[in-house]
Protein backbone atom coordinates (compact mmCIF):
# COMPACT_ATOMS: atom_id res chain seq x y z
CA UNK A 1 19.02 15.38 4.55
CA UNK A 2 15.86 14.03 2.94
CA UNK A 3 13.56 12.09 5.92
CA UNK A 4 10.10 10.12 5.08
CA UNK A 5 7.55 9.78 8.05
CA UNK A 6 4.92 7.74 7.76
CA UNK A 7 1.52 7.39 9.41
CA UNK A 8 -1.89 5.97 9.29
CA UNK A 9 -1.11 2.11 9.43
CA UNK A 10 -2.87 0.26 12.02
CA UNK A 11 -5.27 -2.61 12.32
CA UNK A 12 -8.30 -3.22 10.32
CA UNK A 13 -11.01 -6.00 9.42
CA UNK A 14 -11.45 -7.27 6.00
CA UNK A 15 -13.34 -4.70 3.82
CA UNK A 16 -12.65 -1.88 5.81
CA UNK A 17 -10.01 1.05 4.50
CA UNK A 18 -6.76 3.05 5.81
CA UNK A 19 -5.21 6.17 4.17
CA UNK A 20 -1.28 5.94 4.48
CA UNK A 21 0.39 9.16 4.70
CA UNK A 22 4.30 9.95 4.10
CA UNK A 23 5.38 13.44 4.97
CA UNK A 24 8.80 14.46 3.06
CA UNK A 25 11.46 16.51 3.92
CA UNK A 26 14.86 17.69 2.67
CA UNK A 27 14.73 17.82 -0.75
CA UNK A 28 12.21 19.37 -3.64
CA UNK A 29 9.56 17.07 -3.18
CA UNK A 30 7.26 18.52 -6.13
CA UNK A 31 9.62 16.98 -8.97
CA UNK A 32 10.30 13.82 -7.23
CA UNK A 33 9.10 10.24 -8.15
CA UNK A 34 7.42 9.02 -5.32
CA UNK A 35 6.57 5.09 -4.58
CA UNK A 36 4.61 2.58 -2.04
CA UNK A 37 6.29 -0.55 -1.20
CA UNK A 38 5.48 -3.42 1.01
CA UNK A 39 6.72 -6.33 2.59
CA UNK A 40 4.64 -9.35 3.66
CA UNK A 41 6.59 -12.02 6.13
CA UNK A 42 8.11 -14.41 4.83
CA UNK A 43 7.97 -12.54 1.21
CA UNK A 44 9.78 -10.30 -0.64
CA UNK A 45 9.33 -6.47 -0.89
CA UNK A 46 6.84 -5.47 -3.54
CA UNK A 47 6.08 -2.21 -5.50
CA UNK A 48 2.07 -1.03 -4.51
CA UNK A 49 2.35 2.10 -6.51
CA UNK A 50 3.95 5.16 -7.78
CA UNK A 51 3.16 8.65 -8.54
CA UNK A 52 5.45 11.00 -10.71
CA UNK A 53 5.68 14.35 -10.42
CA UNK A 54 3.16 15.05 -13.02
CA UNK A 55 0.49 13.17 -11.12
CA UNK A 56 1.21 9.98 -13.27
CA UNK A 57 0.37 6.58 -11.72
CA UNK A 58 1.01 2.86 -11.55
CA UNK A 59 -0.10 0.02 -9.63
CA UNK A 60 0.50 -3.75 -8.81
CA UNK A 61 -2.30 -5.86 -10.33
CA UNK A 62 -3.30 -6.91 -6.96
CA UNK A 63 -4.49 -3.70 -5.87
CA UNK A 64 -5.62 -1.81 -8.56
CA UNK A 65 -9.41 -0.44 -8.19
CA UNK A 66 -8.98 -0.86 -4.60
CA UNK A 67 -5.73 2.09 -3.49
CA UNK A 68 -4.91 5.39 -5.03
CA UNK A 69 -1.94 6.82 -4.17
CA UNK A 70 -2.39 10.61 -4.21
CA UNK A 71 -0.06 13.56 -3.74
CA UNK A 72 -0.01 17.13 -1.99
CA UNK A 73 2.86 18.90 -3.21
CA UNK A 74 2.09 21.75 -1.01
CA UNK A 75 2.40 19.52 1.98
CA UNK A 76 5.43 17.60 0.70
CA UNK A 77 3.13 14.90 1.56
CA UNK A 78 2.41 11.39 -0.82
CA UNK A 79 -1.08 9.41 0.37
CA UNK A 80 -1.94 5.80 -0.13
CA UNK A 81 -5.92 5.74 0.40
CA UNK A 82 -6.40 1.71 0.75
CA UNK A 83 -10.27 0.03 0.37
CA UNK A 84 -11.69 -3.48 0.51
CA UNK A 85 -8.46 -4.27 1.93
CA UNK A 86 -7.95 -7.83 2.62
CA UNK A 87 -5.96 -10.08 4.86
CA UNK A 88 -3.57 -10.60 2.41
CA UNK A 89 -1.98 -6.90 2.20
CA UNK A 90 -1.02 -7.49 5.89
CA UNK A 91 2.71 -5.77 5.67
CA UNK A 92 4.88 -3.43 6.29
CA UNK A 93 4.40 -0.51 3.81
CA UNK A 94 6.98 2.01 2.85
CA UNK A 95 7.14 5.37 1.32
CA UNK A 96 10.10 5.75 -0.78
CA UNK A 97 11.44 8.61 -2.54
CA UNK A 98 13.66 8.59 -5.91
CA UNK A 99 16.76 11.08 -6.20
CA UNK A 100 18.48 10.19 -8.61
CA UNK A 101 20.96 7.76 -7.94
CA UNK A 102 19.62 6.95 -4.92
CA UNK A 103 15.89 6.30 -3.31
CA UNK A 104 15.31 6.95 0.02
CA UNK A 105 13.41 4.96 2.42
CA UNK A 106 10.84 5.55 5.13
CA UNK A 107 10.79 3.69 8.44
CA UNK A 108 8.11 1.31 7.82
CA UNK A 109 4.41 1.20 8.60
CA UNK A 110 2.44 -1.75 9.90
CA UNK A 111 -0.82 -2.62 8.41
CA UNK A 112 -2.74 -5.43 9.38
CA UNK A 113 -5.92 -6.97 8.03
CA UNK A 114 -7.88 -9.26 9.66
CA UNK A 115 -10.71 -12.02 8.27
């Protein structure tokens, strides 16, 4: 059965950085179209970014320049490198992976920012 584990959330201070990491298992991660999400309180869940199997990439305006989401296909393993973050990506991130007709869901990783 496919599992997502992420790691690397914490707490942080305006400006400073965090590198999300979301080890995959279960499936052939290689060819699979792999995605950031987050959820602020109060808010609705948001796309951060996504990463195709090819190495193709997307972001939300509100964080492009400062993440890059990355991928090791060796280590079945999707990163979300996060700078200059500010207070307001405080959430909880997700990794999430698409197979086709369903995408798969992580646990959930608190970040925090503070000013």
């Amino acid at each position: 059965q496919v599992q997502l584990v992420e790691s690397g959330g914490g707490l942080v201070q305006a400006g400073g950085s965090l590198r999300l990491s979301c080890a995959a298992s279960g499936t052939s991660f290689s060819i699979r179209f792999m995605a950031w999400y987050r959820q602020a309180p109060g808010k609705q869940r948001e796309l951060v970014a996504g990463i195709s199997s090819g190495g193709t990439t997307n972001y939300a305006d509100s964080v492009k320049g400062r993440f890059t989401i990355s991928r090791d296909n060796a280590k079945n393993t999707v990163y979300l490198q996060m700078n200059s973050l500010k207070p307001e990506d405080t959430a909880v991130y997700y990794c999430t992976m698409q197979l086709p007709p369903r995408t798969y869901w992580g646990q959930g990783i608190q970040v925090t920012v503070s000013s």
